[in-house]
PDB file of N, CA and C in Angstrom:
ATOM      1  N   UNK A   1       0.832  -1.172   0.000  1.00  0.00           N
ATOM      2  CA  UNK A   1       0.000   0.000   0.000  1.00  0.00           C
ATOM      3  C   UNK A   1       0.888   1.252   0.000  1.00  0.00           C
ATOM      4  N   UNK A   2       0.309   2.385  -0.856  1.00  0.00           N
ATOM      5  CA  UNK A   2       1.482   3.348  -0.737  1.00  0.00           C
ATOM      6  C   UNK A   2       1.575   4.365   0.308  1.00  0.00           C
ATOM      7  N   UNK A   3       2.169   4.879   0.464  1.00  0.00           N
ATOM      8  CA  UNK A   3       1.811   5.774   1.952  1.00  0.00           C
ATOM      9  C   UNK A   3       1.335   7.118   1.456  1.00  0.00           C
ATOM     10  N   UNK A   4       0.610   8.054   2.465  1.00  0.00           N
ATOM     11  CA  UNK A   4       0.007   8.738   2.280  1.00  0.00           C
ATOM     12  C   UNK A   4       0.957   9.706   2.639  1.00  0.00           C
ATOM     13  N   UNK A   5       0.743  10.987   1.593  1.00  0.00           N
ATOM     14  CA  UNK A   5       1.609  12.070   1.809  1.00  0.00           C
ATOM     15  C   UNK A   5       1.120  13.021   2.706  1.00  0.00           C
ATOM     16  N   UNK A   6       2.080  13.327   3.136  1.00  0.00           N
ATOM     17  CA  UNK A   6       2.054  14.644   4.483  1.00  0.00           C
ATOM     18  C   UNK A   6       2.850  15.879   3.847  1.00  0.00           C
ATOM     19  N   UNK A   7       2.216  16.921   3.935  1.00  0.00           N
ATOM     20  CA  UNK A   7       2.359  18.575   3.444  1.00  0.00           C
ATOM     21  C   UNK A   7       3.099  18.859   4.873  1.00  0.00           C
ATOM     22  N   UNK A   8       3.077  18.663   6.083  1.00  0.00           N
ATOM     23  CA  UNK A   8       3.696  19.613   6.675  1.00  0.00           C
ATOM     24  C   UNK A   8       5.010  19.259   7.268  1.00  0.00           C
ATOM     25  N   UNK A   9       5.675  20.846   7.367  1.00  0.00           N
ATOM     26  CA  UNK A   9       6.982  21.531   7.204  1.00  0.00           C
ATOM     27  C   UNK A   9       7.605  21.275   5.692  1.00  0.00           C
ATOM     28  N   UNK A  10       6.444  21.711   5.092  1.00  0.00           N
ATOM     29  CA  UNK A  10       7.402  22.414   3.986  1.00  0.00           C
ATOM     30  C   UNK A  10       8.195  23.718   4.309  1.00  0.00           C
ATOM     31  N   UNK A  11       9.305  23.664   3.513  1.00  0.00           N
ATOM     32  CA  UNK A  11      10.050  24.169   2.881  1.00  0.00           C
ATOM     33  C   UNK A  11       9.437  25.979   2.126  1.00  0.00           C
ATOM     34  N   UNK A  12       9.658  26.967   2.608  1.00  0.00           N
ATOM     35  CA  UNK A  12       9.007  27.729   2.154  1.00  0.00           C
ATOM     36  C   UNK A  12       9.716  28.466   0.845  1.00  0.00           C
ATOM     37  N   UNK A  13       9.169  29.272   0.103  1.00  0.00           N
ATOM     38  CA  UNK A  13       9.654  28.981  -1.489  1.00  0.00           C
ATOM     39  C   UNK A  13      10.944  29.753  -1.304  1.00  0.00           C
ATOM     40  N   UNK A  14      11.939  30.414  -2.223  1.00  0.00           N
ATOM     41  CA  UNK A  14      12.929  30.546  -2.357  1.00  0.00           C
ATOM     42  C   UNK A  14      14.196  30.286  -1.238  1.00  0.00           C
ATOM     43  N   UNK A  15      14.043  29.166  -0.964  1.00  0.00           N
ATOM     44  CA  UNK A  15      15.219  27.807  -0.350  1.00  0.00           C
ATOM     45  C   UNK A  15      15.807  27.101  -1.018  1.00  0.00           C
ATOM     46  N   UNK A  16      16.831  27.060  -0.456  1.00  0.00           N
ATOM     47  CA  UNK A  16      18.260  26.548  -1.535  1.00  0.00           C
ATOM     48  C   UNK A  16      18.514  25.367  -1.171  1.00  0.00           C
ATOM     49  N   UNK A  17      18.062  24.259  -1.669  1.00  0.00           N
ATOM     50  CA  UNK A  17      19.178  22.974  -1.751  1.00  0.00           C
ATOM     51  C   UNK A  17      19.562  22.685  -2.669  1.00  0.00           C
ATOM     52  N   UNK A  18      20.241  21.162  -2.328  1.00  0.00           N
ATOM     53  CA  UNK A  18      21.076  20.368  -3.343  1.00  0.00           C
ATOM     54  C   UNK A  18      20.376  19.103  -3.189  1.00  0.00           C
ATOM     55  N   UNK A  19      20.096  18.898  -4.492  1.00  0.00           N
ATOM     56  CA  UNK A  19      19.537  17.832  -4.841  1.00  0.00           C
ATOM     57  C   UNK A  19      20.889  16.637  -5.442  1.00  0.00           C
ATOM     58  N   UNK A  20      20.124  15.370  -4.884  1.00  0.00           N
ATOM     59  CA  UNK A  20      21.018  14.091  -5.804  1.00  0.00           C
ATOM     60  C   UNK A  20      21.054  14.479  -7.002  1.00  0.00           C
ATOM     61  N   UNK A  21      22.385  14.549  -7.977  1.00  0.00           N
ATOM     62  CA  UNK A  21      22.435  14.318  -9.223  1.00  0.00           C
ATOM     63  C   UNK A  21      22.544  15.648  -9.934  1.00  0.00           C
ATOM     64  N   UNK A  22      21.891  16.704  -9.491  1.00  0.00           N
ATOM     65  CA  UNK A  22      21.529  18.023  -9.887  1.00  0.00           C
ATOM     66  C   UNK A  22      22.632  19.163  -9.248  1.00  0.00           C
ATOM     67  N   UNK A  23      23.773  19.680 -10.327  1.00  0.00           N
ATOM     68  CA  UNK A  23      24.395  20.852  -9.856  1.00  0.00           C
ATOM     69  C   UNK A  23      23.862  22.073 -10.478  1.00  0.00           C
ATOM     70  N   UNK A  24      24.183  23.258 -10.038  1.00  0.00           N
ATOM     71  CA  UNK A  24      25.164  23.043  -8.755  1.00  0.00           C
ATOM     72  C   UNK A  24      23.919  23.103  -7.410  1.00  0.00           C
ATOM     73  N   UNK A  25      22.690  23.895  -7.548  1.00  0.00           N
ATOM     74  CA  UNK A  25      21.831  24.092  -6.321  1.00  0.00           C
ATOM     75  C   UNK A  25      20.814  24.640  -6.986  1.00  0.00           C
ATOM     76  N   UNK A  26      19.515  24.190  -6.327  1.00  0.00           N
ATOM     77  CA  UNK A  26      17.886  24.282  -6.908  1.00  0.00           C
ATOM     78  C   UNK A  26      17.205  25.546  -5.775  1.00  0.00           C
ATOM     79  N   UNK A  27      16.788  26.077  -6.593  1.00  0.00           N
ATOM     80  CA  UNK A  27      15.565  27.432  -5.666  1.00  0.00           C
ATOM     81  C   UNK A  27      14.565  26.816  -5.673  1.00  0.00           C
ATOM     82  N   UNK A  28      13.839  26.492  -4.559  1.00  0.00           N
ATOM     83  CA  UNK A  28      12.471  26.408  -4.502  1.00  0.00           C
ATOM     84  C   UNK A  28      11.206  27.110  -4.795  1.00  0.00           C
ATOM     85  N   UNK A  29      10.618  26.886  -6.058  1.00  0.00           N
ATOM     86  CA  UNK A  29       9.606  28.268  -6.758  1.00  0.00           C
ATOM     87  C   UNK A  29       8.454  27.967  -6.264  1.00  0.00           C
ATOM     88  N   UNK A  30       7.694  26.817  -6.007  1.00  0.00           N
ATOM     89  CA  UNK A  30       6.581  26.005  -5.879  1.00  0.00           C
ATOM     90  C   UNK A  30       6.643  24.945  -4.903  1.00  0.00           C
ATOM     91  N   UNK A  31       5.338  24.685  -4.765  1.00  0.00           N
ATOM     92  CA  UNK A  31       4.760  23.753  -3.708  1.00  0.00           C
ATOM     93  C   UNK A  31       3.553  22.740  -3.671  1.00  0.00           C
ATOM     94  N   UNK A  32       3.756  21.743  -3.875  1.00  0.00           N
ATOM     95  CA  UNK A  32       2.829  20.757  -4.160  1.00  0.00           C
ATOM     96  C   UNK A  32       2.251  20.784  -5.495  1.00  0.00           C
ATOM     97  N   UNK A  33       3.107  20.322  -6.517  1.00  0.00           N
ATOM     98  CA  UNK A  33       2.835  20.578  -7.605  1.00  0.00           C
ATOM     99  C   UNK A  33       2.635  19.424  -8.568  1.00  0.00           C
ATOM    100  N   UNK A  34       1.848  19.360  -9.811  1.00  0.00           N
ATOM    101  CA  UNK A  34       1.371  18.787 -10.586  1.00  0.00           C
ATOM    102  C   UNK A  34       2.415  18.875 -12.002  1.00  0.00           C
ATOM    103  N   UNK A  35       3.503  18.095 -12.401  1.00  0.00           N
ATOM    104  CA  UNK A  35       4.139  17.924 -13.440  1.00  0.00           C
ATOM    105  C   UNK A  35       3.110  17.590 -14.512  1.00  0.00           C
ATOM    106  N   UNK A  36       2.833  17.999 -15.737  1.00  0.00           N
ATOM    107  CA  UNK A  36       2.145  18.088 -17.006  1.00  0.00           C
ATOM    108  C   UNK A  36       2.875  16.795 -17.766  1.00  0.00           C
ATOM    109  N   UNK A  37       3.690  16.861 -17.542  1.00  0.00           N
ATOM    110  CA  UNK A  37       4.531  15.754 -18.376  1.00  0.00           C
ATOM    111  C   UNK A  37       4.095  13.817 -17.571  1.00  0.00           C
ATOM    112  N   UNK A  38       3.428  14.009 -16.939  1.00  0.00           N
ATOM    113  CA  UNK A  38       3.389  12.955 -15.933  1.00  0.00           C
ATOM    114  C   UNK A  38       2.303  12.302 -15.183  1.00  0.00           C
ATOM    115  N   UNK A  39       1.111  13.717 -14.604  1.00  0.00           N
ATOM    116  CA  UNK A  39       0.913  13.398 -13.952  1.00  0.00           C
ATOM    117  C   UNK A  39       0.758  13.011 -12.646  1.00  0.00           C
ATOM    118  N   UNK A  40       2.153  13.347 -12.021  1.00  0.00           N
ATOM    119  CA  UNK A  40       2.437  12.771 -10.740  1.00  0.00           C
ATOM    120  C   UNK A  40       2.380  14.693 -10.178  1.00  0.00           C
ATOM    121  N   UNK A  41       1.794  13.723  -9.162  1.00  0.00           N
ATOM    122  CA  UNK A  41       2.098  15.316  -7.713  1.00  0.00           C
ATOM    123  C   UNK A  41       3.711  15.116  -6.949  1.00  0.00           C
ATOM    124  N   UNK A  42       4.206  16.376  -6.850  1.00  0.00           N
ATOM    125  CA  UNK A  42       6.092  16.429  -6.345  1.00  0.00           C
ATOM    126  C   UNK A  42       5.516  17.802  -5.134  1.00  0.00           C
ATOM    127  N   UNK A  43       6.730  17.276  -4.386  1.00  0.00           N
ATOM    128  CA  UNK A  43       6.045  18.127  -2.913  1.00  0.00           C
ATOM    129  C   UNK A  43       7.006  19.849  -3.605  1.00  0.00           C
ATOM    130  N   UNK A  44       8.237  19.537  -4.566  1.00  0.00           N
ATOM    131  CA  UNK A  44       8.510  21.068  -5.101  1.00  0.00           C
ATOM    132  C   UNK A  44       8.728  21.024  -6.519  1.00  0.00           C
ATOM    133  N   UNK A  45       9.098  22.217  -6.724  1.00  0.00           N
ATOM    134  CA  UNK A  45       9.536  22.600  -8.102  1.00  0.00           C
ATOM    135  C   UNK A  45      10.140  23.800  -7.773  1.00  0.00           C
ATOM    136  N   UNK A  46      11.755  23.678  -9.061  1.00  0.00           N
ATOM    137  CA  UNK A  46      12.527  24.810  -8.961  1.00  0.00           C
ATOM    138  C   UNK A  46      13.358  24.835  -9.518  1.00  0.00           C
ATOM    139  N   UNK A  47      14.114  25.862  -9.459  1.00  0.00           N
ATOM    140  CA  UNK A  47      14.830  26.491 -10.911  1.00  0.00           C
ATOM    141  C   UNK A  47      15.763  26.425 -10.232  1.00  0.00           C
ATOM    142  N   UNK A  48      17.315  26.158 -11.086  1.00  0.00           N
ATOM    143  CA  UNK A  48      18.501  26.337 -11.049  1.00  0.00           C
ATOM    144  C   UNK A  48      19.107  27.802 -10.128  1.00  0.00           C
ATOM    145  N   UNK A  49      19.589  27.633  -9.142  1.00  0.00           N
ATOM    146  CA  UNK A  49      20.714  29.034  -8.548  1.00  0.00           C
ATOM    147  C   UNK A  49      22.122  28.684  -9.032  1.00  0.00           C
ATOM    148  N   UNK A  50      22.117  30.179  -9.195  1.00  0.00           N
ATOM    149  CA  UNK A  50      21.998  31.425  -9.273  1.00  0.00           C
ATOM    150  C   UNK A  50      20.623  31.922 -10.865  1.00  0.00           C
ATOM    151  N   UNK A  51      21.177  30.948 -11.776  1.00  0.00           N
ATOM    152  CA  UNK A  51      20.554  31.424 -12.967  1.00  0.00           C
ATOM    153  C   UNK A  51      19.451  31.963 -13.331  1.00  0.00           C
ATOM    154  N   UNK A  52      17.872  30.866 -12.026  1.00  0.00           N
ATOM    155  CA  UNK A  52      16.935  30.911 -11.955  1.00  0.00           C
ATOM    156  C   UNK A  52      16.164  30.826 -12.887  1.00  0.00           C
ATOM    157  N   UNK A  53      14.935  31.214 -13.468  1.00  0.00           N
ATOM    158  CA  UNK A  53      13.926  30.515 -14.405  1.00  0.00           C
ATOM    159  C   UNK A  53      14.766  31.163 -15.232  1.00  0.00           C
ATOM    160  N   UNK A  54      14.322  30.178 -16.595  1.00  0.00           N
ATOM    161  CA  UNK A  54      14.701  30.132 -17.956  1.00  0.00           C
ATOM    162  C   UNK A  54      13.353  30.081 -18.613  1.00  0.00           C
ATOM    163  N   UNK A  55      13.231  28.722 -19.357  1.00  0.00           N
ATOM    164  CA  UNK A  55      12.393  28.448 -19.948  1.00  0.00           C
ATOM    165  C   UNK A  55      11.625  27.079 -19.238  1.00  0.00           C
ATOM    166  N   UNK A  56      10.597  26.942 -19.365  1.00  0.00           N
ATOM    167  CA  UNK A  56       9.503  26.252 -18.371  1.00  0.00           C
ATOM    168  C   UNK A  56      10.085  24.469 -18.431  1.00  0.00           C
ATOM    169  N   UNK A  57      10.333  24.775 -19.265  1.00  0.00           N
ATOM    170  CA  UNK A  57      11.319  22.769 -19.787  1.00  0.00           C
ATOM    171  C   UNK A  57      12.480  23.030 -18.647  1.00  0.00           C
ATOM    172  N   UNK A  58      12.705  23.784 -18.196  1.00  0.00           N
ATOM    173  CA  UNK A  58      14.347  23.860 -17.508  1.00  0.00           C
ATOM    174  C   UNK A  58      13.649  23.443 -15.705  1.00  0.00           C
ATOM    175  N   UNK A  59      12.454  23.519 -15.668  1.00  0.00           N
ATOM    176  CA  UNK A  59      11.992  23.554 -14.246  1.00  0.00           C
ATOM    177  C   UNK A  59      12.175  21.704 -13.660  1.00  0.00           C
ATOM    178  N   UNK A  60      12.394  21.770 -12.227  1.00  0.00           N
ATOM    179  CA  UNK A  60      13.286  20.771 -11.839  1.00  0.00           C
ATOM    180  C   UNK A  60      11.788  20.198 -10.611  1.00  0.00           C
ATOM    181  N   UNK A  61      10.488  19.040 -11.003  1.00  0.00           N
ATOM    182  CA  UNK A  61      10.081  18.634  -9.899  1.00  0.00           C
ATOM    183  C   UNK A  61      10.956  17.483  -9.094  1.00  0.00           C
ATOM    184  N   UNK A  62      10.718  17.624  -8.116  1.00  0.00           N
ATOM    185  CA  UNK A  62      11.177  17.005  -6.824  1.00  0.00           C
ATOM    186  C   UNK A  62      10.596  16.808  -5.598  1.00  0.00           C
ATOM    187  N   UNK A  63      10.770  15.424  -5.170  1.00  0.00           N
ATOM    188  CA  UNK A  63      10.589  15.306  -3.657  1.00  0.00           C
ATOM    189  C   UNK A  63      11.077  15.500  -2.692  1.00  0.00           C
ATOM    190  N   UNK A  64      10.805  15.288  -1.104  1.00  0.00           N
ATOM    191  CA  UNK A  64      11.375  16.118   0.215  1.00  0.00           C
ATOM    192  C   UNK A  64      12.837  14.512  -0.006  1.00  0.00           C
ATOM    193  N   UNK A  65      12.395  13.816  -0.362  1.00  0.00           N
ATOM    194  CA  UNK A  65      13.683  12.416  -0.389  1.00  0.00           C
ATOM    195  C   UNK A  65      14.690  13.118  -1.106  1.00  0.00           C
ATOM    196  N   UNK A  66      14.636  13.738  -2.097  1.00  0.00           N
ATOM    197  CA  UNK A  66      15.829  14.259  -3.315  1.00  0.00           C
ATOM    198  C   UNK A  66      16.851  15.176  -2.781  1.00  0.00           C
ATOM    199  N   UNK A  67      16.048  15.885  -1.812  1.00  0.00           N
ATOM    200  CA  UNK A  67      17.241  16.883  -0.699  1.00  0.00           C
ATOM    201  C   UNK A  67      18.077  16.396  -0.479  1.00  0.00           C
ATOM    202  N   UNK A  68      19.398  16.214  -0.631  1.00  0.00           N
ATOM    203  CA  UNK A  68      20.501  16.048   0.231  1.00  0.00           C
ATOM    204  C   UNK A  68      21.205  17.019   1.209  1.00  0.00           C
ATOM    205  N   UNK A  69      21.102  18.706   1.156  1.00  0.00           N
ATOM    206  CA  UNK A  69      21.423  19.324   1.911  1.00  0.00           C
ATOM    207  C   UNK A  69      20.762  20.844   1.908  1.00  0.00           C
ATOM    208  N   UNK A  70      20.764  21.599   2.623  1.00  0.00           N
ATOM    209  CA  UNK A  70      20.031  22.691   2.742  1.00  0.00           C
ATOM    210  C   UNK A  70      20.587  23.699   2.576  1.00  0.00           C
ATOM    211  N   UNK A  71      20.628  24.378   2.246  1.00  0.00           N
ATOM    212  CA  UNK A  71      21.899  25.929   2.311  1.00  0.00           C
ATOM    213  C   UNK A  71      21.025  27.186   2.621  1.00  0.00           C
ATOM    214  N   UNK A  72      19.676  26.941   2.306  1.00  0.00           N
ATOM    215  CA  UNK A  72      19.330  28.540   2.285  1.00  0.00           C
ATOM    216  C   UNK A  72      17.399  28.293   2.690  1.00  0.00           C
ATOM    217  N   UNK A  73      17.039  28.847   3.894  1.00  0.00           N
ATOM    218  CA  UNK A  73      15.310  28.635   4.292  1.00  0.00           C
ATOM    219  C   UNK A  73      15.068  30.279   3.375  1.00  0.00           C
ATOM    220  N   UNK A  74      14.568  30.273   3.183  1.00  0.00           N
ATOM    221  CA  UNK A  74      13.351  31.319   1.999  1.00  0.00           C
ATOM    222  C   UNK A  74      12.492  31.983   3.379  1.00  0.00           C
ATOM    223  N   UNK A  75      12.137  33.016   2.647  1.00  0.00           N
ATOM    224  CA  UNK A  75      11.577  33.921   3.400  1.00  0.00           C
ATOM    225  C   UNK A  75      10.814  33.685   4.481  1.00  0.00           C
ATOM    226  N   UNK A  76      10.154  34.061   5.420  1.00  0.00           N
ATOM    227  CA  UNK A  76       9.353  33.522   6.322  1.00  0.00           C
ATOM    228  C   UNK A  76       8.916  34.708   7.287  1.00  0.00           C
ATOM    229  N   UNK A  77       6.938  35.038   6.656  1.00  0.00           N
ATOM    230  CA  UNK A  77       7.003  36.116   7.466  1.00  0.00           C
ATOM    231  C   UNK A  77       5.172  35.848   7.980  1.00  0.00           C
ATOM    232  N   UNK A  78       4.557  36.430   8.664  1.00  0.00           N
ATOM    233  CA  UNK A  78       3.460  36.174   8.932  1.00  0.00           C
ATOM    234  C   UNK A  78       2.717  35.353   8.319  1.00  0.00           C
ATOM    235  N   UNK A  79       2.523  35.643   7.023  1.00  0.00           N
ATOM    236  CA  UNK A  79       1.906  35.136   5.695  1.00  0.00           C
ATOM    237  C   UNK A  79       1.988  34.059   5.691  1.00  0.00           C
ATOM    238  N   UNK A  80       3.983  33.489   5.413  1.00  0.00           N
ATOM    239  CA  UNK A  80       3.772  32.193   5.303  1.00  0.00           C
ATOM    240  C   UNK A  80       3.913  31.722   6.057  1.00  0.00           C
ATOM    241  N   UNK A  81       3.537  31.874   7.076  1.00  0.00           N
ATOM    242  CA  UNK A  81       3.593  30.901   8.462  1.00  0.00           C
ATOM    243  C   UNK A  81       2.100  30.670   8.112  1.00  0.00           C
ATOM    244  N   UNK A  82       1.032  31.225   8.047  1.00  0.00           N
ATOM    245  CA  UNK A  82      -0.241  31.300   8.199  1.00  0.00           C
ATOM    246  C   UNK A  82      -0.609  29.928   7.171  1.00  0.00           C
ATOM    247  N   UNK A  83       0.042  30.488   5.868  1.00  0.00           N
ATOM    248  CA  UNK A  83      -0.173  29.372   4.732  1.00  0.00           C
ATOM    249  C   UNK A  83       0.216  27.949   5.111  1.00  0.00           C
ATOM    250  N   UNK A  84       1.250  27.821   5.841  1.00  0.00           N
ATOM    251  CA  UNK A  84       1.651  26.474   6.148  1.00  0.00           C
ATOM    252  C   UNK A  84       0.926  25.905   7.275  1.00  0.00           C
ATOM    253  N   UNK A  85       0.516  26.678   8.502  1.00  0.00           N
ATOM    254  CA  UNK A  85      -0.140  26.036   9.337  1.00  0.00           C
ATOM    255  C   UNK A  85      -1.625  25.848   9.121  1.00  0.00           C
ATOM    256  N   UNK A  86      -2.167  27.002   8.380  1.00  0.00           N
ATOM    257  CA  UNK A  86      -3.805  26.555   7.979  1.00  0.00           C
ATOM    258  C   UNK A  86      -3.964  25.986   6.584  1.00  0.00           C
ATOM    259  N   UNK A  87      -2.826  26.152   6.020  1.00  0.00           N
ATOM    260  CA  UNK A  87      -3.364  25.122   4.143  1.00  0.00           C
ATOM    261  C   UNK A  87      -2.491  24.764   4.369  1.00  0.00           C
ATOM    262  N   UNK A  88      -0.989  24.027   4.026  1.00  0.00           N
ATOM    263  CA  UNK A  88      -0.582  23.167   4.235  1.00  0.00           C
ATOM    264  C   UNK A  88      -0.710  22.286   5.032  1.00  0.00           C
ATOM    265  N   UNK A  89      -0.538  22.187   6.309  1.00  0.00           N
ATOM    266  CA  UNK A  89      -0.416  21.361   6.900  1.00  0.00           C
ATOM    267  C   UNK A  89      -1.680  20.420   7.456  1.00  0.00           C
ATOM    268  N   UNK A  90      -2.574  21.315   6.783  1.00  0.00           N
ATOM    269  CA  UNK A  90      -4.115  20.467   7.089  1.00  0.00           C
ATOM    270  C   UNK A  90      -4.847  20.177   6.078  1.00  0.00           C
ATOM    271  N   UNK A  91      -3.837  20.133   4.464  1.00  0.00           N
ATOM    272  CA  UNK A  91      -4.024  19.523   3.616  1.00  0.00           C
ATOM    273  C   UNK A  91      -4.177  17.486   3.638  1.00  0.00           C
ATOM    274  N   UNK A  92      -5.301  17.048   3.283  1.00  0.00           N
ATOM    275  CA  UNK A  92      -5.370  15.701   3.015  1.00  0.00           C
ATOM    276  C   UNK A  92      -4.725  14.729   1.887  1.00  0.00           C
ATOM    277  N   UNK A  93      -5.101  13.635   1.480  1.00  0.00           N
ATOM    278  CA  UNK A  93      -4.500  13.100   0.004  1.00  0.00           C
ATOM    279  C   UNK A  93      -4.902  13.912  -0.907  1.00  0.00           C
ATOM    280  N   UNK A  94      -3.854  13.982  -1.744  1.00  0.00           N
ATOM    281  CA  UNK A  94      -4.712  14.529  -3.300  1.00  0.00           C
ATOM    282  C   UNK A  94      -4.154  13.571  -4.258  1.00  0.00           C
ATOM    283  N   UNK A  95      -5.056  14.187  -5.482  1.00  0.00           N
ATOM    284  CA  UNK A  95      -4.672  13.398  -6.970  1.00  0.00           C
ATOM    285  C   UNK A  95      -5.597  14.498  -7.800  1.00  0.00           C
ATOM    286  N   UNK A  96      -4.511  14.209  -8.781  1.00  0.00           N
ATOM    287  CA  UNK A  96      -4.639  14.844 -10.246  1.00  0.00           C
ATOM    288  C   UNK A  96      -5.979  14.259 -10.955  1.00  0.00           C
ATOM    289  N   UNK A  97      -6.691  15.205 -11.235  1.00  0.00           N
ATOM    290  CA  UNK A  97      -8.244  15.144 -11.903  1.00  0.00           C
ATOM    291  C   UNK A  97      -7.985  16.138 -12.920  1.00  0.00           C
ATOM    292  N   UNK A  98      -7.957  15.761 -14.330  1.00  0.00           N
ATOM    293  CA  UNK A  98      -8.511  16.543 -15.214  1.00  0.00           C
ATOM    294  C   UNK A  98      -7.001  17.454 -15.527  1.00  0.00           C
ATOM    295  N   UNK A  99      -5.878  17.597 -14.828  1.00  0.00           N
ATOM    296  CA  UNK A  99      -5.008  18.613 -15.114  1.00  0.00           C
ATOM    297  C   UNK A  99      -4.688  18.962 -13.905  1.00  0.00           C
ATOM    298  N   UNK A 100      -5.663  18.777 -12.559  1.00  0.00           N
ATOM    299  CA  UNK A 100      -5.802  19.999 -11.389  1.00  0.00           C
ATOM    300  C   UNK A 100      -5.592  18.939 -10.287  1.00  0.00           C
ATOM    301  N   UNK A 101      -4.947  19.428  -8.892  1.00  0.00           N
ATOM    302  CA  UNK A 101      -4.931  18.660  -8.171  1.00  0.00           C
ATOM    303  C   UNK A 101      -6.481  19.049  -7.198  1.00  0.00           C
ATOM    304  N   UNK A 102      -6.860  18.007  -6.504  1.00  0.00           N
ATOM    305  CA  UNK A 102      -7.711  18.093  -6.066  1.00  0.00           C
ATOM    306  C   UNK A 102      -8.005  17.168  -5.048  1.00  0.00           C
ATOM    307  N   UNK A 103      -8.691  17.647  -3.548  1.00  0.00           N
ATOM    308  CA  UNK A 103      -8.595  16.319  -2.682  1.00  0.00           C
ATOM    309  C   UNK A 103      -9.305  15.241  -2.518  1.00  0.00           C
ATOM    310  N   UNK A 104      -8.486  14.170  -2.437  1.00  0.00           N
ATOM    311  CA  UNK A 104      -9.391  13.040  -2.540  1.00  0.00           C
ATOM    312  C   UNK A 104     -10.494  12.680  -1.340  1.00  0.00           C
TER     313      UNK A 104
END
């Protein structure tokens, strides 16, 4: 059975890791996101540092497993504290319907 995903302590967006395989270091742009190419829901998505977005093919989904190290937490101010403790973290399963994620 597969396990059920958990949203909380994300990662809030422009945070710097290093991903397996991927140099030199990924910005975190997004959050709980729906790859087009796939199908599958990835807890991020993000663009290359320093370079940052390019072109939409260059965008990097990923899971909280792919982290290997942290270098940089992203902003963090009322707002997104608010977002993570009342929508993230009391987000349920989802799945992709139609294009859109949506809860199951």
């Amino acid at each position: 059975m597969e396990e059920k995903k958990n949203y909380r302590g994300m990662l809030p967006l422009g945070s710097v890791v290093q991903l397996a395989g991927v140099e030199p270091y990924v910005m975190i742009c997004g959050r709980i996101v729906c790859a087009q190419a796939d199908d599958r829901i990835y807890d991020y998505v993000g663009c290359l540092y320093p370079e940052g977005m390019g072109k939409s093919d260059e965008l990097i989904f990923f899971d909280r497993d792919a982290i290997e190290e942290l270098y940089f937490i992203g902003y963090q101010d009322e707002y997104e504290l608010t977002y993570r403790t009342e929508i993230l973290d009391q987000l349920g399963e989802l799945k992709v319907e139609d294009g859109e994620l949506v809860e199951v």
